[in-house]
N, C-alpha and C. Protein backbone atom coordinates (compact mmCIF):
# COMPACT_ATOMS: atom_id res chain seq x y z
N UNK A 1 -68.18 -37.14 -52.84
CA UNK A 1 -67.02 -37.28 -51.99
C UNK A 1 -66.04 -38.24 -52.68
N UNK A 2 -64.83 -37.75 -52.83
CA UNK A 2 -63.79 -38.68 -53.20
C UNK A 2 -63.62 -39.70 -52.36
N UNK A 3 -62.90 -40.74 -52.74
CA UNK A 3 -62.16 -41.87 -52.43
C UNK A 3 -61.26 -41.54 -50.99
N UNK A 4 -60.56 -40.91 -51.47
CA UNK A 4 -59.83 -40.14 -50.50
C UNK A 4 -60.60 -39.66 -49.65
N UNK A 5 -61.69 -39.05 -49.50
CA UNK A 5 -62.10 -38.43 -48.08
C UNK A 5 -62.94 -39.29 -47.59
N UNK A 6 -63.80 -39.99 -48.32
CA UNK A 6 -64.50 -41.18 -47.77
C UNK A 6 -63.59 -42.04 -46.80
N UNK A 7 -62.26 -42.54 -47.29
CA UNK A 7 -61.44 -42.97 -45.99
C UNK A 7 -60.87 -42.26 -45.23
N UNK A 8 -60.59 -40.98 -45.51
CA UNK A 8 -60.79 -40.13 -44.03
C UNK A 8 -61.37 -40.12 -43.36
N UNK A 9 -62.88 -39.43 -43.68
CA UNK A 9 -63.99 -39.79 -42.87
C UNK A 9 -64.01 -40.99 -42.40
N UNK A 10 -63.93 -42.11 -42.64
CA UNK A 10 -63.59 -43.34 -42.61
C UNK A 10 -63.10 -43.65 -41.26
N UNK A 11 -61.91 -43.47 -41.35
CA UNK A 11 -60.69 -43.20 -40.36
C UNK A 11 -61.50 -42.10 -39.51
N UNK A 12 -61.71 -41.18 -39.39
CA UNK A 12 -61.76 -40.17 -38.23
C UNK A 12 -62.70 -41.10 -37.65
N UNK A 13 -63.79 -41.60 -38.10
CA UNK A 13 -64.84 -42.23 -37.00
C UNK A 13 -64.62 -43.22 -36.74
N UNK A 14 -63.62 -44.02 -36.64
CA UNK A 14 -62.85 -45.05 -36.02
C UNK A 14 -62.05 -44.62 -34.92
N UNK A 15 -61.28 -43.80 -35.41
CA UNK A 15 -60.38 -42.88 -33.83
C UNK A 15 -61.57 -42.28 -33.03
N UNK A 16 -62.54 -41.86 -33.21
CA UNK A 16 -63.52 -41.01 -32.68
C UNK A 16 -64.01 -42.16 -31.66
N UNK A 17 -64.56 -43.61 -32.24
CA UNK A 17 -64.93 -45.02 -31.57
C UNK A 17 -64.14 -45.33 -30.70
N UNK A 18 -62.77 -45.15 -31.01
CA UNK A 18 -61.58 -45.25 -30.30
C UNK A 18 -61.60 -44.55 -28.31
N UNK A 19 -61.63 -43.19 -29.40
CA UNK A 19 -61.48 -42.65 -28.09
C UNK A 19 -62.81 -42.41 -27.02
N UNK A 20 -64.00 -42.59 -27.71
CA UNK A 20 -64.72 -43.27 -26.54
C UNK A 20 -64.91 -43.91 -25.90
N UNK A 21 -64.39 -45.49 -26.47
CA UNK A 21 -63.77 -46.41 -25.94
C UNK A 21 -63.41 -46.13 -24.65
N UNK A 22 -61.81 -45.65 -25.09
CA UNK A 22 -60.83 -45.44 -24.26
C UNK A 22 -61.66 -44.61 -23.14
N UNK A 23 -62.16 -43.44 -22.99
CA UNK A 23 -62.60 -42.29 -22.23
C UNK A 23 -63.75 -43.12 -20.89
N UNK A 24 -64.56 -44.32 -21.98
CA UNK A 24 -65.59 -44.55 -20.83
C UNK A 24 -64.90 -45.59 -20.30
N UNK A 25 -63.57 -46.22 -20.36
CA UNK A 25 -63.02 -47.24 -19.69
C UNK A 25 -62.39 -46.60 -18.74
N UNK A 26 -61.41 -45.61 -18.88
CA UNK A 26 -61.21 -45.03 -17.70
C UNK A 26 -62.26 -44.43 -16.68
N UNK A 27 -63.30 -43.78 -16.88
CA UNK A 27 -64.57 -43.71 -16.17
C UNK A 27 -64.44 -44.67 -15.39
N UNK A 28 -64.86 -45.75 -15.74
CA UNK A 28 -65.53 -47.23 -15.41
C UNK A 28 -63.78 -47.65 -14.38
N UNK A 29 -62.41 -47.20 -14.73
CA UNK A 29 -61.47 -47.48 -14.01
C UNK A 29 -61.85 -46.72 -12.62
N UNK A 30 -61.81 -45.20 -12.89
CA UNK A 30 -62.08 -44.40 -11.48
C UNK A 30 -63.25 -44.83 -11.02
N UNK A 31 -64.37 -44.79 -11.59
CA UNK A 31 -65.44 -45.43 -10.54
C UNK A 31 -65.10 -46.51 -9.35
N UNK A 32 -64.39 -47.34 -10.28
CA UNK A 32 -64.26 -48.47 -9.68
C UNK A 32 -63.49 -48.32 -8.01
N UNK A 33 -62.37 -47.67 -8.67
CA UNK A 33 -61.35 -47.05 -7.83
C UNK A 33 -62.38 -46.33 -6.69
N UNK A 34 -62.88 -45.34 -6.56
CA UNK A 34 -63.59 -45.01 -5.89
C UNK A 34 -64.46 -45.74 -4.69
N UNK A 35 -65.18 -47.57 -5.21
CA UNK A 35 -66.51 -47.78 -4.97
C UNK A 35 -65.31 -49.27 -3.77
N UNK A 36 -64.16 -49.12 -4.48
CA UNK A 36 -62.49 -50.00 -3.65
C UNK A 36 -62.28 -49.11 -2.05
N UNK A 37 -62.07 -47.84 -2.52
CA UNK A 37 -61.52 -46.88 -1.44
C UNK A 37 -62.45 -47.15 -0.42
N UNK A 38 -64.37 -46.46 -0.58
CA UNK A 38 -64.45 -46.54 0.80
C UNK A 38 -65.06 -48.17 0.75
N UNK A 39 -64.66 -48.98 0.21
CA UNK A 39 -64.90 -50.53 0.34
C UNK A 39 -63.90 -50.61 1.67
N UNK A 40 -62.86 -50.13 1.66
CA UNK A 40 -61.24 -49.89 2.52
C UNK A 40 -60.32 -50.72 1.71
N UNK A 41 -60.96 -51.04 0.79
CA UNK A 41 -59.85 -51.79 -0.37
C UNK A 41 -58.71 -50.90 -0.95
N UNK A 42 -57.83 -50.13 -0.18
CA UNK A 42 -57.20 -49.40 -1.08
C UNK A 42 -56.13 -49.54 -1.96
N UNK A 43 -55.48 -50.46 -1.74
CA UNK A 43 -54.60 -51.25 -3.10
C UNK A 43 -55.26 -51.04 -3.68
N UNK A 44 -56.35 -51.97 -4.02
CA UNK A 44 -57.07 -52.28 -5.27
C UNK A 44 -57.84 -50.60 -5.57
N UNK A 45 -57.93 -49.60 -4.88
CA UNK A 45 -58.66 -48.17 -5.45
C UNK A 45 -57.04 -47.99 -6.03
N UNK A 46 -56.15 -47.59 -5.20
CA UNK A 46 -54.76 -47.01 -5.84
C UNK A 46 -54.41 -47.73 -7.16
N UNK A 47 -54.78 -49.13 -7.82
CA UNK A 47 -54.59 -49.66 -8.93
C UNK A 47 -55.28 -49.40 -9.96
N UNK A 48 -57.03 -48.90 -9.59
CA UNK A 48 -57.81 -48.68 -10.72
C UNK A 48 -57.43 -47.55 -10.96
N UNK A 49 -57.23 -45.85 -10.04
CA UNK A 49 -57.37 -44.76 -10.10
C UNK A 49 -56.09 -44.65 -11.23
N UNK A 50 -54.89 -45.89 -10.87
CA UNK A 50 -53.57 -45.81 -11.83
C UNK A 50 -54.06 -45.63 -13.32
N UNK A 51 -54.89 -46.77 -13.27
CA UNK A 51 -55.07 -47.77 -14.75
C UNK A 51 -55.92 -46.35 -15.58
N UNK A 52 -56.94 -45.81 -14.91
CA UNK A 52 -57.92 -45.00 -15.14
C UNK A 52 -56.74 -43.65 -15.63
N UNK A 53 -56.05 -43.20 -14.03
CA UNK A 53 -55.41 -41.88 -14.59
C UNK A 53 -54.30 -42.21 -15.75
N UNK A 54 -53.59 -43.28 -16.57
CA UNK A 54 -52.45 -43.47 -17.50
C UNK A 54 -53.31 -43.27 -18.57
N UNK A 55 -54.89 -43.71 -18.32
CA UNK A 55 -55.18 -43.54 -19.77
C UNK A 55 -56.14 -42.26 -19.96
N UNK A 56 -55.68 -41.34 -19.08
CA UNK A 56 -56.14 -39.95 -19.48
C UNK A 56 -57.15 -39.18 -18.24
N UNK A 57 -56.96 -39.91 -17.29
CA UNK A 57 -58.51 -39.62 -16.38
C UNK A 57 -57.88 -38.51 -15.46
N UNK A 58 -58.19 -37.69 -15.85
CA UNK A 58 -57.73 -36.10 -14.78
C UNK A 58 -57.65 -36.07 -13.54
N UNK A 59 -58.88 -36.61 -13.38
CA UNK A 59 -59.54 -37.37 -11.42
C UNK A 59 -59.42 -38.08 -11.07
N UNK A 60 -58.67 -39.02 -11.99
CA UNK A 60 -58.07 -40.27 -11.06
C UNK A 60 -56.49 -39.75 -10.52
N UNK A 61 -55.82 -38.95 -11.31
CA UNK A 61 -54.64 -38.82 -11.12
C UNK A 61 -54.62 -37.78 -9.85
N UNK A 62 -55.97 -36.93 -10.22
CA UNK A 62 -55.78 -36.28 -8.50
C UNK A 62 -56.34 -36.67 -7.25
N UNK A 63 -57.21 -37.81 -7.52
CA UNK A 63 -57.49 -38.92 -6.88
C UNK A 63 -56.25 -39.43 -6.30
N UNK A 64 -55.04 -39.78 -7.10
CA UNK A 64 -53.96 -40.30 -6.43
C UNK A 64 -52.57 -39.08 -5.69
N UNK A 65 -53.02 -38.52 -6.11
CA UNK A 65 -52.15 -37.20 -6.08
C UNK A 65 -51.91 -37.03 -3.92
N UNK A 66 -53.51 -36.87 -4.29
CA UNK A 66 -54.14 -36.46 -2.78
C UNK A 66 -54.06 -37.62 -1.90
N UNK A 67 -54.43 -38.79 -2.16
CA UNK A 67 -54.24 -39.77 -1.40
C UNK A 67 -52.34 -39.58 -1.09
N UNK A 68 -51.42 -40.10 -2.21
CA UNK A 68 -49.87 -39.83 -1.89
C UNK A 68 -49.67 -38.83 -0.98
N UNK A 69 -50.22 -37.59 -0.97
CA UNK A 69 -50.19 -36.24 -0.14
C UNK A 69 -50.83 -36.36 0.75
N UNK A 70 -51.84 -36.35 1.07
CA UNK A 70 -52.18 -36.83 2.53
C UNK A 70 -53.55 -37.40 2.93
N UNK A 71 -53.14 -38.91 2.48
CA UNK A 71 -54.76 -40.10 2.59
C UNK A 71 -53.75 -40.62 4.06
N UNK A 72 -54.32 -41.69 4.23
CA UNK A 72 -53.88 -42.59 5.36
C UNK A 72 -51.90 -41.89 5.36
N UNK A 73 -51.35 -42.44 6.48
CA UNK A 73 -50.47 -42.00 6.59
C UNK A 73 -49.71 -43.52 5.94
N UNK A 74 -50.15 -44.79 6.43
CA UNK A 74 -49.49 -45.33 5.40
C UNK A 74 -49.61 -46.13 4.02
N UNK A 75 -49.81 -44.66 3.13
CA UNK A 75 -50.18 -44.75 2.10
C UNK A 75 -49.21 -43.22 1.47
N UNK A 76 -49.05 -42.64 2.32
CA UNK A 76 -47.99 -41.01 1.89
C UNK A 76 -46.85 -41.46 1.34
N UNK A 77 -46.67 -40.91 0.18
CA UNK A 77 -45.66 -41.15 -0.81
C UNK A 77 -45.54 -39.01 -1.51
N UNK A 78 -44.67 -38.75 -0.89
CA UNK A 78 -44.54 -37.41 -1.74
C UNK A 78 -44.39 -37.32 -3.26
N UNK A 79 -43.58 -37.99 -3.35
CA UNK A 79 -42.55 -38.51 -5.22
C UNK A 79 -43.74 -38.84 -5.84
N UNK A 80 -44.87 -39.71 -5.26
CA UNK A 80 -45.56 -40.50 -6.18
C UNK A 80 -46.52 -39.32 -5.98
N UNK A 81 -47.32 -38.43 -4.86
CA UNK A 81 -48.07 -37.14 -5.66
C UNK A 81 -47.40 -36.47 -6.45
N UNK A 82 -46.25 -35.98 -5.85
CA UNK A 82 -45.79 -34.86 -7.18
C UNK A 82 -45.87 -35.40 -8.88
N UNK A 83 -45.82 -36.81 -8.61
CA UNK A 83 -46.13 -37.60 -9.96
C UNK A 83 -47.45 -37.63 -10.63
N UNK A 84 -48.23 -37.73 -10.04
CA UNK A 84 -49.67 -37.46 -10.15
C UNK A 84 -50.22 -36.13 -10.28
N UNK A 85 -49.97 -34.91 -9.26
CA UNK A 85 -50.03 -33.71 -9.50
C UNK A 85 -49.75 -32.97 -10.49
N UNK A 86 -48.52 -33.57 -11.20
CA UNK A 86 -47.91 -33.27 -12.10
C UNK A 86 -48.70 -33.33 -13.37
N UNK A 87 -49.07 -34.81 -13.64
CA UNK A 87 -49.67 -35.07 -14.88
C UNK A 87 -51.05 -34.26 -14.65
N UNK A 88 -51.99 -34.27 -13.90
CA UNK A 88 -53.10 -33.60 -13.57
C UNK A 88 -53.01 -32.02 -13.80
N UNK A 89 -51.64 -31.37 -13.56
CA UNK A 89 -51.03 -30.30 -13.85
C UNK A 89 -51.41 -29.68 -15.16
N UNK A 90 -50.65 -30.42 -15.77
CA UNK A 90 -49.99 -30.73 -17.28
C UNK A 90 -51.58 -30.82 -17.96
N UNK A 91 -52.63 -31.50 -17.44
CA UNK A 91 -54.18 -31.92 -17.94
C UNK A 91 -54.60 -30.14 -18.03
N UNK A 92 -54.36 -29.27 -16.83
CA UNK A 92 -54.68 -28.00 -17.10
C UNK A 92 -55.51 -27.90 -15.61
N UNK A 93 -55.48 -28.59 -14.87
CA UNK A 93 -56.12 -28.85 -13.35
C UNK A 93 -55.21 -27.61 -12.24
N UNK A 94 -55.58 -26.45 -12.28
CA UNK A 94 -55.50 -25.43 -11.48
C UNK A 94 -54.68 -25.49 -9.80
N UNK A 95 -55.37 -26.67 -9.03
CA UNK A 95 -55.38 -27.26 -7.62
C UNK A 95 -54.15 -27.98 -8.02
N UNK A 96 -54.21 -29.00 -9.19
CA UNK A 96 -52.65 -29.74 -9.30
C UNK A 96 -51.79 -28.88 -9.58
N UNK A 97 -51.26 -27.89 -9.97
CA UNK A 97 -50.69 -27.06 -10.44
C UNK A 97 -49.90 -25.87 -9.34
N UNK A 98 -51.07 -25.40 -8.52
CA UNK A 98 -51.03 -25.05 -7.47
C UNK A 98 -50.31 -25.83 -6.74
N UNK A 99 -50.83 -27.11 -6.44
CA UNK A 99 -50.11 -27.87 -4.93
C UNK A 99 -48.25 -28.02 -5.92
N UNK A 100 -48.20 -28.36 -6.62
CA UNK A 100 -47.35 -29.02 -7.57
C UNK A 100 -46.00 -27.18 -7.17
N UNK A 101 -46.93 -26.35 -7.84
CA UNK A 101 -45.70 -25.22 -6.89
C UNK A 101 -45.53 -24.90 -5.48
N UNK A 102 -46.30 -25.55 -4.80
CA UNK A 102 -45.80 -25.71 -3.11
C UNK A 102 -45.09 -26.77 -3.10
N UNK A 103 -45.16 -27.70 -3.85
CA UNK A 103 -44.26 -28.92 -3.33
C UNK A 103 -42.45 -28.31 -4.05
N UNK A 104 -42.72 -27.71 -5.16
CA UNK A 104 -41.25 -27.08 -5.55
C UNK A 104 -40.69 -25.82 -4.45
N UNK A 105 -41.94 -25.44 -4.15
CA UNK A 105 -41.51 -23.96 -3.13
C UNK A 105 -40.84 -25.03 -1.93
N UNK A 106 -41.59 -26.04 -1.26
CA UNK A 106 -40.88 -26.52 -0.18
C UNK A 106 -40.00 -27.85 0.07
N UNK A 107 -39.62 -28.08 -1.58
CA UNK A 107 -38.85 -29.07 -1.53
C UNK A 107 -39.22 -30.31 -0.92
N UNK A 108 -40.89 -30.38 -1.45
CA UNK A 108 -41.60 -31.65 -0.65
C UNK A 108 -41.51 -32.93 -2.09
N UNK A 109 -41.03 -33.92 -1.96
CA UNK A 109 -41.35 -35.07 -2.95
C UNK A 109 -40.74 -34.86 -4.29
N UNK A 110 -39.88 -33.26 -4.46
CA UNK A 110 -39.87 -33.13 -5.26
C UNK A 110 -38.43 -32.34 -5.47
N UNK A 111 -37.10 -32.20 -5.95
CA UNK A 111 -36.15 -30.80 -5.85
C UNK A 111 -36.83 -29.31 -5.54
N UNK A 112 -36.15 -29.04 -4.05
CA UNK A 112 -36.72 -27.53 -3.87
C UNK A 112 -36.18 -26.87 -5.21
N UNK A 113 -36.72 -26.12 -5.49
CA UNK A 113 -36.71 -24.91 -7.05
C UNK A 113 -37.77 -23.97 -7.03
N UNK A 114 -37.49 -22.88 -6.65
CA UNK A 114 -38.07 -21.25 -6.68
C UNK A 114 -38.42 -21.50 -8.27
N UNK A 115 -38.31 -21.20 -9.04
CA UNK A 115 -38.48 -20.74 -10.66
C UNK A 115 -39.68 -22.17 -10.71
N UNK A 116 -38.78 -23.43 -10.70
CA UNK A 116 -40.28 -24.32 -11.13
C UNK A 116 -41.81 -23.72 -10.10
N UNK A 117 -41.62 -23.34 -9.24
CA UNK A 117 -42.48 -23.52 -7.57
C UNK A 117 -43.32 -21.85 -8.56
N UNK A 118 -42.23 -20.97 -8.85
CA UNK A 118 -43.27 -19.74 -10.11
C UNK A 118 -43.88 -20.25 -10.94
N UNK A 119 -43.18 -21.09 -11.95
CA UNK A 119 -43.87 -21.50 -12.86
C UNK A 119 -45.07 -22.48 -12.95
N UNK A 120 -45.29 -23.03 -11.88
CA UNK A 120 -46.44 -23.98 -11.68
C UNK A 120 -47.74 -23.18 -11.30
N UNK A 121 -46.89 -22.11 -9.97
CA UNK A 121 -48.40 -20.88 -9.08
C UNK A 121 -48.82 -20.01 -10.81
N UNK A 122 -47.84 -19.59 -11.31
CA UNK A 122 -48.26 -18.90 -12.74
C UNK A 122 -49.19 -19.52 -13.30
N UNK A 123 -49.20 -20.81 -13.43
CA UNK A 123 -49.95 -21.75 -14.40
C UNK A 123 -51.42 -21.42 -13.92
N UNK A 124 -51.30 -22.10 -12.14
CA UNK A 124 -52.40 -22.06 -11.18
C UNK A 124 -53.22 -20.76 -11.37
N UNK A 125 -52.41 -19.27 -11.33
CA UNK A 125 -52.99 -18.10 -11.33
C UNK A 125 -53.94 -17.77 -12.03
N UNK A 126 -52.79 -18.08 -13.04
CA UNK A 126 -53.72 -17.70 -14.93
C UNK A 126 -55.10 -18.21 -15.16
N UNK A 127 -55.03 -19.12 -14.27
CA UNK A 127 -56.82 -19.90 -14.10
C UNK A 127 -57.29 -19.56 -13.38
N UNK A 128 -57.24 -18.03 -12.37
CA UNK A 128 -58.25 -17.88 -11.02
C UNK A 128 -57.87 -18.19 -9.84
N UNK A 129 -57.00 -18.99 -9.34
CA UNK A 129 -56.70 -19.14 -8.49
C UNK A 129 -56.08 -18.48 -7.55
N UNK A 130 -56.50 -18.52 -6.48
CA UNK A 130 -55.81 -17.25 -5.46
C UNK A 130 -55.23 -18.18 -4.62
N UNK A 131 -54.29 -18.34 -4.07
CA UNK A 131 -53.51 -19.31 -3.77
C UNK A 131 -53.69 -18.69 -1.95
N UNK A 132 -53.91 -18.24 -1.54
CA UNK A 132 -54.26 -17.53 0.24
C UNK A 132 -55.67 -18.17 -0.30
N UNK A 133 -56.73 -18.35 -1.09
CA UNK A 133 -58.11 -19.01 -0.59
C UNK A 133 -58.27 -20.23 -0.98
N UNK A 134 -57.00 -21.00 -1.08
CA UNK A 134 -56.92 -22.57 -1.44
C UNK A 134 -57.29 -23.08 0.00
N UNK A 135 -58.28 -24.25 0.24
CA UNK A 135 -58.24 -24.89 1.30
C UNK A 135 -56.99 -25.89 0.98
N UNK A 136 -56.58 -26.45 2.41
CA UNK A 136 -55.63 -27.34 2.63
C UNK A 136 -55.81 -29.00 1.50
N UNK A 137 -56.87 -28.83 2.20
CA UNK A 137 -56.93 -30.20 1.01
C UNK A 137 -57.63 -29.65 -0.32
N UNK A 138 -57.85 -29.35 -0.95
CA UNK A 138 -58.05 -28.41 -2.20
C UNK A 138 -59.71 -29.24 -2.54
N UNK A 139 -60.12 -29.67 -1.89
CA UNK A 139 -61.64 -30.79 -1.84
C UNK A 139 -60.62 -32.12 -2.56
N UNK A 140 -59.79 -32.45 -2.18
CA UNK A 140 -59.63 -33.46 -3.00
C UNK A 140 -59.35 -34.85 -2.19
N UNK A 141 -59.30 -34.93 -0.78
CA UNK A 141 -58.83 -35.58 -0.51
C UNK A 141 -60.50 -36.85 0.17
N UNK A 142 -60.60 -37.89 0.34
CA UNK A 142 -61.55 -38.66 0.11
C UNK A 142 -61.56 -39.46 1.95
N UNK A 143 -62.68 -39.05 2.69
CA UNK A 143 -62.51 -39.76 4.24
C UNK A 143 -62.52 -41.32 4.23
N UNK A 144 -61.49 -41.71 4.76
CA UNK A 144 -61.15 -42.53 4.99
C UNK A 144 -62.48 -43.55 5.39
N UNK A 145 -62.80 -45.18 5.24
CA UNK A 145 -64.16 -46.05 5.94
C UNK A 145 -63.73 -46.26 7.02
């Protein structure tokens, strides 16, 4: 092995360290978030699920998604699911994607827009989803202590 690929290799298993790192800290963020919620600590769940979903955590972000959409009532923030839904979307999450074109179809949290409100159910489709056998809360939403 050259010089050169020895510090490639080098390098790749450093980013590789990296991103396990990173992967089991967000874990360890949503857990946390989770063990806050039915503590009834929910600031402190809505802060880990943040910290957890910015640095990549799929389930924390629809963790927050669903809470903004409909956890306690004062805790409903539309803007801030469609924000969450969104990125969870974007992760390739079917249910975010889905809710994310009802919130464009009904101008919830978000500019009503027909074409975005297609292009999100398209996304949703292309993965299986039948949008008439979505339950209301898509399993995502967490009972209140």
């Amino acid at each position: 092995m050259s010089k050169k690929q020895e510090k490639l290799s080098a390098l790749a298993g450093c980013v590789s360290g990296i991103c396990l790192i990173a992967a089991s800290t967000a874990a360890c963020l949503a857990d946390s978030g989770e063990q806050h919620w039915r503590a009834g600590e929910h600031a402190a769940a809505l802060e880990s699920w943040q910290q957890a979903a910015r640095s990549g955590d799929m389930q924390a972000a629809l963790q927050l998604a669903a809470v903004y959409r409909r956890g306690p009532i004062e805790l409903r923030d539309a803007e801030q699911a469609g924000i969450w839904f969104r990125r969870a979307g974007l992760q390739g999450d079917p249910s975010a994607q889905y809710e994310l074109g009802l919130m464009y179809e009904l101008g919830v949290g978000v500019p009503q827009d027909p074409a975005e409100a297609a292009r999100w159910y398209g996304m949703a489709t292309a993965q299986g989803v039948c949008p008439s056998a979505m339950p209301d809360d898509f399993g995502l939403l967490l009972s209140s202590p």
